[in-house]
Protein backbone atom coordinates (compact mmCIF):
# COMPACT_ATOMS: atom_id res chain seq x y z
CA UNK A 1 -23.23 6.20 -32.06
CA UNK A 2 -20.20 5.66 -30.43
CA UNK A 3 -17.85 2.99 -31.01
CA UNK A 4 -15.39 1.42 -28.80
CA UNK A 5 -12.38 1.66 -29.72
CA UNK A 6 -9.98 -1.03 -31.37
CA UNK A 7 -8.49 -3.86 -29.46
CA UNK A 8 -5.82 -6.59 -29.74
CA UNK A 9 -7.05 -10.36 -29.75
CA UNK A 10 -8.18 -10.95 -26.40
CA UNK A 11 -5.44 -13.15 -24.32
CA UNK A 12 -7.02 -14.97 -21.77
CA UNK A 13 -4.57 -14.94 -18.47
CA UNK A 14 -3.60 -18.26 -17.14
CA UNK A 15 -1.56 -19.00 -14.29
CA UNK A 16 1.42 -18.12 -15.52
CA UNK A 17 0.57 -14.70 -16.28
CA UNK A 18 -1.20 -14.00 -12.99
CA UNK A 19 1.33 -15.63 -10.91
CA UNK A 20 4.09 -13.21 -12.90
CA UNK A 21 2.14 -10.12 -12.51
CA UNK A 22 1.38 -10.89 -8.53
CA UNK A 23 5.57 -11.45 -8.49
CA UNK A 24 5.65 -7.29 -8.81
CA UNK A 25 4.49 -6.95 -5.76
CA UNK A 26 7.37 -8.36 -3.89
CA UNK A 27 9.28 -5.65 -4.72
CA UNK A 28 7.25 -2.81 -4.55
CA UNK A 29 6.33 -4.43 -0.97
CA UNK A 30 9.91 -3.74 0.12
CA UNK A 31 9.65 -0.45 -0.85
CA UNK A 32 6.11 0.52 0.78
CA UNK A 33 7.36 -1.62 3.91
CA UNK A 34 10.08 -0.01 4.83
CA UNK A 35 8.39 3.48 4.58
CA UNK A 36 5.57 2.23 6.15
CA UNK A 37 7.48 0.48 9.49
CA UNK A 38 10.83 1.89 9.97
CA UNK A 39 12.08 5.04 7.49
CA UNK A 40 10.44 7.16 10.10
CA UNK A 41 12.75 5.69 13.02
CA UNK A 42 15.64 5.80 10.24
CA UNK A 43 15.29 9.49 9.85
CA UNK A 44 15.28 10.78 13.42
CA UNK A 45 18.04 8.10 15.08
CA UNK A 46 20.46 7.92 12.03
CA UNK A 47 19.44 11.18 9.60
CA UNK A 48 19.13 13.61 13.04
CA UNK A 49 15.34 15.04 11.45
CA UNK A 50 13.02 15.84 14.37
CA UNK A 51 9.83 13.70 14.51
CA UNK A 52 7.73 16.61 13.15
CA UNK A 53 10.20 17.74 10.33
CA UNK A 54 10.54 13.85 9.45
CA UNK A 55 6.88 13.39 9.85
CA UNK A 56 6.30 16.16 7.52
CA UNK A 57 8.91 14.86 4.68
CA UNK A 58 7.23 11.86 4.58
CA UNK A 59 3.42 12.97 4.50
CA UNK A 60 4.89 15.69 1.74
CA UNK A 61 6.65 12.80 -0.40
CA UNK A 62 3.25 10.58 0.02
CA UNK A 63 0.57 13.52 -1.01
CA UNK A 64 3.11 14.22 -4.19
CA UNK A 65 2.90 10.49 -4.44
CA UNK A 66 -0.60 10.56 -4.49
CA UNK A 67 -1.29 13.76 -6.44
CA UNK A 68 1.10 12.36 -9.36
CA UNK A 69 -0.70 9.17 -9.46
CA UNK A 70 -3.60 11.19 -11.37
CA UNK A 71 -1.47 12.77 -13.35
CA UNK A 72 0.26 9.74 -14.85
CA UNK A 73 -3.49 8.01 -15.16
CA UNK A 74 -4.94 10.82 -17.23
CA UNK A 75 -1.50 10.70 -19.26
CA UNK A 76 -2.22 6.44 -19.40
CA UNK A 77 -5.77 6.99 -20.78
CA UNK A 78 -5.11 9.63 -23.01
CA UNK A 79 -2.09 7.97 -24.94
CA UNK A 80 -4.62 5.01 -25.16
CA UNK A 81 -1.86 2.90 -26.76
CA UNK A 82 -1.61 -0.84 -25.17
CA UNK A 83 1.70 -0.91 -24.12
CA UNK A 84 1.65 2.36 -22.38
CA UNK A 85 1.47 0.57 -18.82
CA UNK A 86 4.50 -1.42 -19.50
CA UNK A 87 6.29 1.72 -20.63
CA UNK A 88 5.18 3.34 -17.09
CA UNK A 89 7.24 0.45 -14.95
CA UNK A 90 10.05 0.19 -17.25
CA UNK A 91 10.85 3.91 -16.73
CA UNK A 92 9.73 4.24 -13.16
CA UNK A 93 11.49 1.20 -12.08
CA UNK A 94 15.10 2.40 -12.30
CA UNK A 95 14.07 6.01 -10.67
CA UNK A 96 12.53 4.33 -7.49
CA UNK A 97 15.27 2.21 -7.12
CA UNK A 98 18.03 4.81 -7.39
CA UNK A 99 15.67 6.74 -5.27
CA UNK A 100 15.53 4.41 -2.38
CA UNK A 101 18.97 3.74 -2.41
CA UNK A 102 19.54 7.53 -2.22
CA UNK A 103 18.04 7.86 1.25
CA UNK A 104 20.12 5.38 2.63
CA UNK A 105 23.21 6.76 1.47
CA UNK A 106 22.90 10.52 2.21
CA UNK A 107 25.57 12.26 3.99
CA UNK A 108 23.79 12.05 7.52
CA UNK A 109 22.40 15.69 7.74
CA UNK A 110 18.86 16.55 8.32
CA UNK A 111 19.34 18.21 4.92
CA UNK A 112 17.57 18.25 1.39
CA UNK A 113 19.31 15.76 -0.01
CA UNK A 114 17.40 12.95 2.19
CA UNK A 115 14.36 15.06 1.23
CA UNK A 116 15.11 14.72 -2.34
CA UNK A 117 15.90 11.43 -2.52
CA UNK A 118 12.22 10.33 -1.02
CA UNK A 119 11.15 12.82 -3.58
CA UNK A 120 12.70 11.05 -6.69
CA UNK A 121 12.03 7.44 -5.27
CA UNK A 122 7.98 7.77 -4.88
CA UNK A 123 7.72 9.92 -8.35
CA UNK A 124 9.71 6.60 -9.70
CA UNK A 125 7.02 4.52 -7.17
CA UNK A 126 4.73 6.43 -8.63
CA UNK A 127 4.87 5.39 -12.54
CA UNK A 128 5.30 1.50 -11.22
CA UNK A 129 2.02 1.85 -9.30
CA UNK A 130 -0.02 3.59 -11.78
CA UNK A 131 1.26 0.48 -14.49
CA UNK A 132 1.23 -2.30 -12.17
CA UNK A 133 -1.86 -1.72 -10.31
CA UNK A 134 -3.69 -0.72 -13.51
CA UNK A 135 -2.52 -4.25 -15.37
CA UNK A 136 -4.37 -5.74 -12.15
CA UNK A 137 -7.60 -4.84 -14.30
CA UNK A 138 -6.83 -6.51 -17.38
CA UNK A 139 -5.34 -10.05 -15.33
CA UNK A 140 -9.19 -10.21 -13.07
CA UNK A 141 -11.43 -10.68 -15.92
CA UNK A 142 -14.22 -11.28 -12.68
CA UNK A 143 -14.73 -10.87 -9.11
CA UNK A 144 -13.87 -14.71 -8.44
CA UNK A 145 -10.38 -14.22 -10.12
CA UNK A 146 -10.32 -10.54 -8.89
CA UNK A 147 -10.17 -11.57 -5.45
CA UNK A 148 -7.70 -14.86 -6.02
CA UNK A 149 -5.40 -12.34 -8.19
CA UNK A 150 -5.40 -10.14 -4.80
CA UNK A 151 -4.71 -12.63 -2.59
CA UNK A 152 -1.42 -14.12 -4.72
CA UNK A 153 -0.86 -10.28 -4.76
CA UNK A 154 -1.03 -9.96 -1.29
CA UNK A 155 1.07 -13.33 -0.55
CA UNK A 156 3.96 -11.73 -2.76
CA UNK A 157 3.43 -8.57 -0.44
CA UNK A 158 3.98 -10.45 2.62
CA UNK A 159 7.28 -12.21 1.42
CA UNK A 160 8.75 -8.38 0.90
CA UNK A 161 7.54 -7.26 4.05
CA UNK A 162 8.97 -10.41 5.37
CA UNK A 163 12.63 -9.17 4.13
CA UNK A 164 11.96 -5.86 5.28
CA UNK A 165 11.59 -7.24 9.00
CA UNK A 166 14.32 -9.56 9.07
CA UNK A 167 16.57 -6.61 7.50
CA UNK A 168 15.47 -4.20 10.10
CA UNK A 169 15.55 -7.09 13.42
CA UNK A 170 18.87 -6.92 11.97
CA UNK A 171 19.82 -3.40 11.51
CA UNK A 172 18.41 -2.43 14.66
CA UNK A 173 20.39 -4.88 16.56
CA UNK A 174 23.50 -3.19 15.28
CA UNK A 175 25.02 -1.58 18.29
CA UNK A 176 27.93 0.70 16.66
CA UNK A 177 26.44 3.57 14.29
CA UNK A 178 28.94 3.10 11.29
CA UNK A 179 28.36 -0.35 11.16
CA UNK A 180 24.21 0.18 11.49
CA UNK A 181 24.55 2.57 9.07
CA UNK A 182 26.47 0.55 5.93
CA UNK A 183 23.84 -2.31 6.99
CA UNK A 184 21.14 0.08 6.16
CA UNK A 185 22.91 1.09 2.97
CA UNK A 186 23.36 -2.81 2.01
CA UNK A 187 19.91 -3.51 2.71
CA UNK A 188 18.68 -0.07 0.08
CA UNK A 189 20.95 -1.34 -2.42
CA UNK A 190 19.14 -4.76 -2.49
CA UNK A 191 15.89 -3.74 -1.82
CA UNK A 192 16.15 -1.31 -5.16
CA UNK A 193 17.48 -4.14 -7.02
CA UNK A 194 14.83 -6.22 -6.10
CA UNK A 195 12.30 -3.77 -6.98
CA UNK A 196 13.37 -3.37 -10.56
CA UNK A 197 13.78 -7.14 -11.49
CA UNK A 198 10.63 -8.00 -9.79
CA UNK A 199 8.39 -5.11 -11.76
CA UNK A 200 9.79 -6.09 -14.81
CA UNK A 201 8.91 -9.65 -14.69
CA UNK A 202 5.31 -8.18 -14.02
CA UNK A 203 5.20 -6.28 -17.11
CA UNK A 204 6.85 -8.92 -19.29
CA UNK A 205 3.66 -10.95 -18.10
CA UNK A 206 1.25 -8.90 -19.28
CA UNK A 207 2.89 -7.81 -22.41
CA UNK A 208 -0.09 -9.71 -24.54
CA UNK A 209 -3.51 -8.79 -21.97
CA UNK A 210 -5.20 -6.38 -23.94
CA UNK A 211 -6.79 -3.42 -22.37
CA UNK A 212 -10.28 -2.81 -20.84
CA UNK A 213 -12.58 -1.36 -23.98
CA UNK A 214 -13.22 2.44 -23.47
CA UNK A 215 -15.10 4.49 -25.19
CA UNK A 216 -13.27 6.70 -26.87
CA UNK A 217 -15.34 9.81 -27.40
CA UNK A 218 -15.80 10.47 -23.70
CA UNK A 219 -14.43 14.00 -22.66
CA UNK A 220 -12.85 14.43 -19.49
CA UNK A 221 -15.89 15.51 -17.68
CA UNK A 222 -18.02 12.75 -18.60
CA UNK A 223 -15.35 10.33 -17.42
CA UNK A 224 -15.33 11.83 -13.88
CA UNK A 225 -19.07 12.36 -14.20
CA UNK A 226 -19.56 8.26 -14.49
CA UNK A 227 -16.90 8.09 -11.80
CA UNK A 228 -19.00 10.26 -9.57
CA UNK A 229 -21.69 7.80 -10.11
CA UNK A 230 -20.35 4.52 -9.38
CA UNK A 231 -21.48 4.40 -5.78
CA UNK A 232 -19.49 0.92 -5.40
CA UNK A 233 -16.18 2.98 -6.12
CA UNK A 234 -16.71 5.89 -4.34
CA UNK A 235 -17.16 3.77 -1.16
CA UNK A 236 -13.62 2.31 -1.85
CA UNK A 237 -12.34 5.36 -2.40
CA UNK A 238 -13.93 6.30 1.44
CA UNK A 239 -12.74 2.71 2.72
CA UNK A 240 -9.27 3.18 1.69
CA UNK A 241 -8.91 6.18 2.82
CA UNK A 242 -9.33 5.41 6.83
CA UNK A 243 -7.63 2.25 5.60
CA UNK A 244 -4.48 3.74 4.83
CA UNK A 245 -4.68 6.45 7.45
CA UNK A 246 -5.29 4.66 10.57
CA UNK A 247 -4.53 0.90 10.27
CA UNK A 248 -1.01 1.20 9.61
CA UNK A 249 -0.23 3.43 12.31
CA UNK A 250 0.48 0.27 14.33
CA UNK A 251 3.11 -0.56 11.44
CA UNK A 252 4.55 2.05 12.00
CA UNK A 253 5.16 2.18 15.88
CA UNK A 254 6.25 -1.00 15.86
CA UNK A 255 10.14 0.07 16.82
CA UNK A 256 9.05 2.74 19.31
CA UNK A 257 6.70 -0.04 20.46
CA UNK A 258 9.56 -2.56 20.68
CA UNK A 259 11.72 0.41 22.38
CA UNK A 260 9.06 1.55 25.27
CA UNK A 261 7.31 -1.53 25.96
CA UNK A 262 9.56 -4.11 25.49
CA UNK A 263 12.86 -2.53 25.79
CA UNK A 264 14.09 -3.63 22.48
CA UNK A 265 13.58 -1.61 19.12
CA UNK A 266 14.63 -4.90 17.27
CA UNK A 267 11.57 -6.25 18.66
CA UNK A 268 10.10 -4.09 15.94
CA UNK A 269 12.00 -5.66 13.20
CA UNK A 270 10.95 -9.39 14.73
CA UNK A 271 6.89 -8.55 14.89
CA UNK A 272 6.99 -7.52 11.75
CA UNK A 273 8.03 -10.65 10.65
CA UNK A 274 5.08 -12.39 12.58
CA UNK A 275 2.74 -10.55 11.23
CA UNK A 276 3.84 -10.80 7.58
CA UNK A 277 4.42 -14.66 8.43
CA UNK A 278 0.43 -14.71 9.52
CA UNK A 279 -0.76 -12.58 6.48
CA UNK A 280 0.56 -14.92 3.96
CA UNK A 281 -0.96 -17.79 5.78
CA UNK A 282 -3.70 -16.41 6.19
CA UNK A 283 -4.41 -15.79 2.92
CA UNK A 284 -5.77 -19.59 1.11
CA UNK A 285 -8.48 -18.90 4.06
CA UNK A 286 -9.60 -15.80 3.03
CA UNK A 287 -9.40 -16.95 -1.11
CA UNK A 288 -11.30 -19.84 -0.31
CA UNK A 289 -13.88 -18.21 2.11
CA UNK A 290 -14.29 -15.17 -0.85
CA UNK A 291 -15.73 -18.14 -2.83
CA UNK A 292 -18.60 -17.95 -0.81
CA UNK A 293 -18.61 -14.70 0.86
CA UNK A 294 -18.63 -11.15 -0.50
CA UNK A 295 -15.88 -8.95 -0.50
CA UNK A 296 -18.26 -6.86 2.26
CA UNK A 297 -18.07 -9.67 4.32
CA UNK A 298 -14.34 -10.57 3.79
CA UNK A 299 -13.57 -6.38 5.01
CA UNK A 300 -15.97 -6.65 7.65
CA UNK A 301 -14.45 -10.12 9.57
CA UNK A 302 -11.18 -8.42 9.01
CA UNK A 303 -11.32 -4.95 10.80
CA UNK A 304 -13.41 -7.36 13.05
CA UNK A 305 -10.13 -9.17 13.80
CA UNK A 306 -8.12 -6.30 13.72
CA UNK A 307 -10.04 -4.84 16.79
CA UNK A 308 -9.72 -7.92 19.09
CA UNK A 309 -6.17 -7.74 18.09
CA UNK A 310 -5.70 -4.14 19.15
CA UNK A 311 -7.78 -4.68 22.03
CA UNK A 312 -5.70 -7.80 23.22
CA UNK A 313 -2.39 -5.60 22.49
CA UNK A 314 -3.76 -2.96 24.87
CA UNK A 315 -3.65 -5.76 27.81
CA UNK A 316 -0.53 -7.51 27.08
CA UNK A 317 1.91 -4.70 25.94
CA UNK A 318 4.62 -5.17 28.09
CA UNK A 319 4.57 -9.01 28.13
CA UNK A 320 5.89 -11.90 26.14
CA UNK A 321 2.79 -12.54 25.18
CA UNK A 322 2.57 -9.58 23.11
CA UNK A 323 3.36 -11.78 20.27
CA UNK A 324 0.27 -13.42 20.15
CA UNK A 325 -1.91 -10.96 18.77
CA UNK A 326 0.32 -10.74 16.13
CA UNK A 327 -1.02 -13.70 14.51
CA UNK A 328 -4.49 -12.47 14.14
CA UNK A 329 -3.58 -8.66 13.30
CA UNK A 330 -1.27 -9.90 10.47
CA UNK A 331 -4.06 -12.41 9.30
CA UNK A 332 -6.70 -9.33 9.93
CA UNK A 333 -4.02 -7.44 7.52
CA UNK A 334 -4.19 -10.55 4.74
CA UNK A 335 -8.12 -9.80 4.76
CA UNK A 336 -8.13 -6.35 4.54
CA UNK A 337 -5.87 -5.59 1.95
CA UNK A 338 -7.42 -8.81 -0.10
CA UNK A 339 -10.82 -7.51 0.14
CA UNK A 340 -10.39 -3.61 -0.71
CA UNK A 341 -8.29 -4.71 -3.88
CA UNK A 342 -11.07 -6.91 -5.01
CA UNK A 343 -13.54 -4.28 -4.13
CA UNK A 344 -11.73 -1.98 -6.70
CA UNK A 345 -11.01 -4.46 -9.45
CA UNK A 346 -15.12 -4.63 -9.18
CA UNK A 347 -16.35 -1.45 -9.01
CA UNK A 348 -13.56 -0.06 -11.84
CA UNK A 349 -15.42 -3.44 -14.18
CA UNK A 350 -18.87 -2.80 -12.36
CA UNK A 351 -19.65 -0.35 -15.62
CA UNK A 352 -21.44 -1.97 -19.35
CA UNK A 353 -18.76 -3.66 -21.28
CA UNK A 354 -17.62 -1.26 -23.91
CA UNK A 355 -18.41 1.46 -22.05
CA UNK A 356 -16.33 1.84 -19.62
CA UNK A 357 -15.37 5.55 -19.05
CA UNK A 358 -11.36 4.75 -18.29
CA UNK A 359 -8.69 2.37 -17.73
CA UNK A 360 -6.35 3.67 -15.13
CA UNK A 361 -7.88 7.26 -13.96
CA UNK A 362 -10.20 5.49 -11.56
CA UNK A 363 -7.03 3.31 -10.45
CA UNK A 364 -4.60 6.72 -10.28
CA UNK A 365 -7.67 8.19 -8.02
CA UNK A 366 -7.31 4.89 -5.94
CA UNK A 367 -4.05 5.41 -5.53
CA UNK A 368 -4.29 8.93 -5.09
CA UNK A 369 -6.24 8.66 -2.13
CA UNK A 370 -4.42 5.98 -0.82
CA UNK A 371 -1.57 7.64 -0.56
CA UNK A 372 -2.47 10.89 0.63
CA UNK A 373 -4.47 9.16 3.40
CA UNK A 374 -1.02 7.15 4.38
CA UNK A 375 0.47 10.61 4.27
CA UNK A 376 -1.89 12.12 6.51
CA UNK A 377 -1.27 8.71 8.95
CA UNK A 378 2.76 9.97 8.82
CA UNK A 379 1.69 12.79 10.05
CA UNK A 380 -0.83 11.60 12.92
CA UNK A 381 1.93 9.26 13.90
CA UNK A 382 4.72 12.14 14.57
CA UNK A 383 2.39 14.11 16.42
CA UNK A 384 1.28 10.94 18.44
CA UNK A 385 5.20 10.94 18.98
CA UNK A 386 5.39 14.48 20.14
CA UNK A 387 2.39 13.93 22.14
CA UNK A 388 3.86 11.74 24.18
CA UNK A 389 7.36 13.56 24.66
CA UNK A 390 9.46 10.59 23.04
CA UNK A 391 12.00 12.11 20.70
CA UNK A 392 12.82 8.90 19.71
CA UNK A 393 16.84 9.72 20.10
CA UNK A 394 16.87 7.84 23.32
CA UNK A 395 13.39 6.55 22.95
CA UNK A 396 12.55 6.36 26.58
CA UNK A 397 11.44 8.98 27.88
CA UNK A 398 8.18 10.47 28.25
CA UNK A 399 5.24 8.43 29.17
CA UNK A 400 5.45 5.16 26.76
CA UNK A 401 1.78 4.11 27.96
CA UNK A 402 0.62 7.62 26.14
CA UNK A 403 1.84 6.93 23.29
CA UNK A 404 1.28 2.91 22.97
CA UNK A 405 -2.27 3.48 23.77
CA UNK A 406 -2.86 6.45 21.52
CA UNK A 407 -1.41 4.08 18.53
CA UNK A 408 -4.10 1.31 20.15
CA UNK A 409 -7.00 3.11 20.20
CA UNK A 410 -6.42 5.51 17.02
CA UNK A 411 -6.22 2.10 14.99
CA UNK A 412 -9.39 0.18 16.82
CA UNK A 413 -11.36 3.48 15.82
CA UNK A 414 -10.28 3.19 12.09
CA UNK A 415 -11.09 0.05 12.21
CA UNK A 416 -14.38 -0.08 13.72
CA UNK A 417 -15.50 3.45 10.91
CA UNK A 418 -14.65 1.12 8.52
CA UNK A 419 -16.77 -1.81 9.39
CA UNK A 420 -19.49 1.09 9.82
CA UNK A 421 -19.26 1.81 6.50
CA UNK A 422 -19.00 -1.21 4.80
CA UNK A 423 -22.11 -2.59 6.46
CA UNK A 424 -24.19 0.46 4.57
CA UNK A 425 -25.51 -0.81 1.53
CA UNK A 426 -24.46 1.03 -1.95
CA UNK A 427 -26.72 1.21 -4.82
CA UNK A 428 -24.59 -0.52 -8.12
CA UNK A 429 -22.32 1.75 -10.60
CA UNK A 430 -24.88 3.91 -12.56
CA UNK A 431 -23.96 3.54 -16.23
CA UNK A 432 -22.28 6.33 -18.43
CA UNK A 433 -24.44 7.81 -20.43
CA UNK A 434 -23.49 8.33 -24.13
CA UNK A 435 -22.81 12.12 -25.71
CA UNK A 436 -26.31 12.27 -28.29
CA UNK A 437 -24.65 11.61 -31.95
């Protein structure tokens, strides 16, 4: 028979403990933000990288991202010790913030030092997400404090995104290059800081939460074998991925949006704002809804929302009122990133208690995917950027409506393919079965 194997006292998480470990993702949310809505534009107007070669950087530095997160998972599982995921941030903390800083303080070439310094930041990103994402499991003992977990989670994310667009509405209202250029350096400096002292905290929460029982006879193909099974995860897996590949493409745009069709890339900065403002007020209304509603229906209403938004975006581009879908794309955002989280957390808990086949692999292949995906969105965005002639040094040329409209439609269609397959109902996780004695 197999036995699972030993465990501290369990530590049930109060408040305290779940409101520390949602504090880690203020930082991390400055990180991801800024790659996410203006490193892009930082790397073609400041570094001198073409669209494509920056494009390319970026999607490399995400799949490596991605690939690592595995890595480090099968590493997590295999040491099997308790404290390993604490060990992960307090090591990858300090790289990702020396990292990030590193970017913003290169000499100004399209050289490999930028390169390297992405490089070195997400490996350090990397370690943090594999321990801080994986701790999620042990703080949502069920799907009722799954999803609240995600949603003070994803109100913590909204504050950092929050700094990132006031930082950039600043920045990019900087009119001499020096000057734009020490802001950005400023801003890395903090961000990093913030990073480190806010993942920290998260792990000193956690320090006591003992881990998920796994069985600890299971060889590595058996473990991916129950994976393989648990239909409820592998549809994450498939929801992420468009998730992360098409949604944020708007995120991204948002200062060549600002730039083509409002004449003002610091209009990027300000949206952003808006719709990180919206998220994190959006997001009591989705906790208390998830009460009642599934985490189906939660995803659904959202790319629902995020639709009409797009669609409303398409009609008032080059008006004032541009700001008002805002609102409802950054509380579509609130949903979406609330629901998938809790979607995980369920499916990764969905197997027999004591027999769960790991701890963080099936987290390090969420991750995984997620960030290749966002890599591959990088990518879609340069060419998007090419496709409509705007090199994005003088960021008016070309025809703006291409490219606007592209960035419209491309995220409506993820959106709508995601709805699609959420609405298909998934069998439940099929149980590992045991090795005979």
């Amino acid at each position: 028979m197999l036995a699972p194997s030993s465990s501290p006292a369990p530590y049930r998480p109060g408040f305290g403990t779940k409101l520390g470990y949602a504090s880690g993702n203020l930082g991390k949310s400055v990180i991801w933000a800024s790659f996410e809505s203006f490193l892009l534009f930082y790397l073609v107007t400041v570094v001198g990288m073409s669209p494509l070669m920056a494009g390319a950087a970026l999607t490399a530095a995400m799949v490596w991202d991605g690939l690592a997160d595995m890595a480090v998972a099968w590493w997590s599982d295999k040491g099997g010790r308790q404290h390993m995921l604490g060990r992960l941030i307090a090591g990858g903390a300090p790289l990702c913030a020396v990292g990030f800083a590193g970017i913003f303080w290169s000499s100004g070439k399209a050289d490999l030092l930028s390169v390297a310094a992405i490089m070195l930041c997400r490996f350090g990103y990397t370690l943090c997400d594999v321990g801080h994402n994986t701790l999620m499991v042990r703080v949502a003992t069920d799907e009722r404090s799954a999803s609240s977990v995600a949603g003070m989670r994803l109100i913590f994310s909204a504050m950092g995104a929050g700094i990132v667009g006031l930082a950039s509405a600043h920045v990019l209202d900087i009119g001499d290059p020096a000057h734009r250029r020490g802001a950005y350096a400023i801003f890395a400096m903090a961000g990093g800081g913030l990073y480190v002292v806010t993942l920290m905290t998260a792990m000193l929460a956690c320090r006591k939460l003992a881990p998920v029982a796994v069985t600890q006879a299971h060889s590595p193909r058996e473990r991916l074998t129950a994976l393989w099974h648990n239909r409820p995860f592998l549809r994450a897996l498939a929801i992420i991925a468009v998730q992360s590949c098409i949604t944020p493409i708007f995120t991204r745009s948002l200062p060549f949006f600002g730039q083509l069709a409002q004449g003002d890339a610091g209009w990027g900065g300000r949206a952003l704002i808006v719709l990180t403002v919206s998220q994190a007020l959006s997001v009591p209304a989705w906790i208390a809804w998830s009460r009642k509603a599934s985490s189906n229906a939660l995803l659904v209403s959202a790319h629902a929302c995020m639709i009409v938004a797009m669609a409303s975006l398409a009609i008032t581009q080059t008006s004032w009122m541009a700001d008002a879908p805002l609102v409802l794309l950054g509380g579509a955002q609130g949903g979406m990133n609330m629901a998938i989280w809790a979607m995980l957390t369920k499916s990764v808990r969905g197997t027999a208690e004591g027999a769960a086949s790991a701890e963080a692999l099936p987290v390090g292949i969420f991750l995984a995917v997620l960030k290749c995906a966002s890599g591959l969105g990088q990518a879609i965005f340069a060419a998007i950027i090419v496709l409509g002639e705007n090199r994005c040094m003088a960021c008016g040329g070309g025809d703006a409506h291409l490219m606007v409209n592209a960035v419209l439609a491309c995220c409506a269609m993820g959106s709508l393919s995601i709805i699609l397959m959420t609405m298909r109902k998934a069998p439940g996780p099929m149980p590992l079965q045991p090795s005979p004695a």
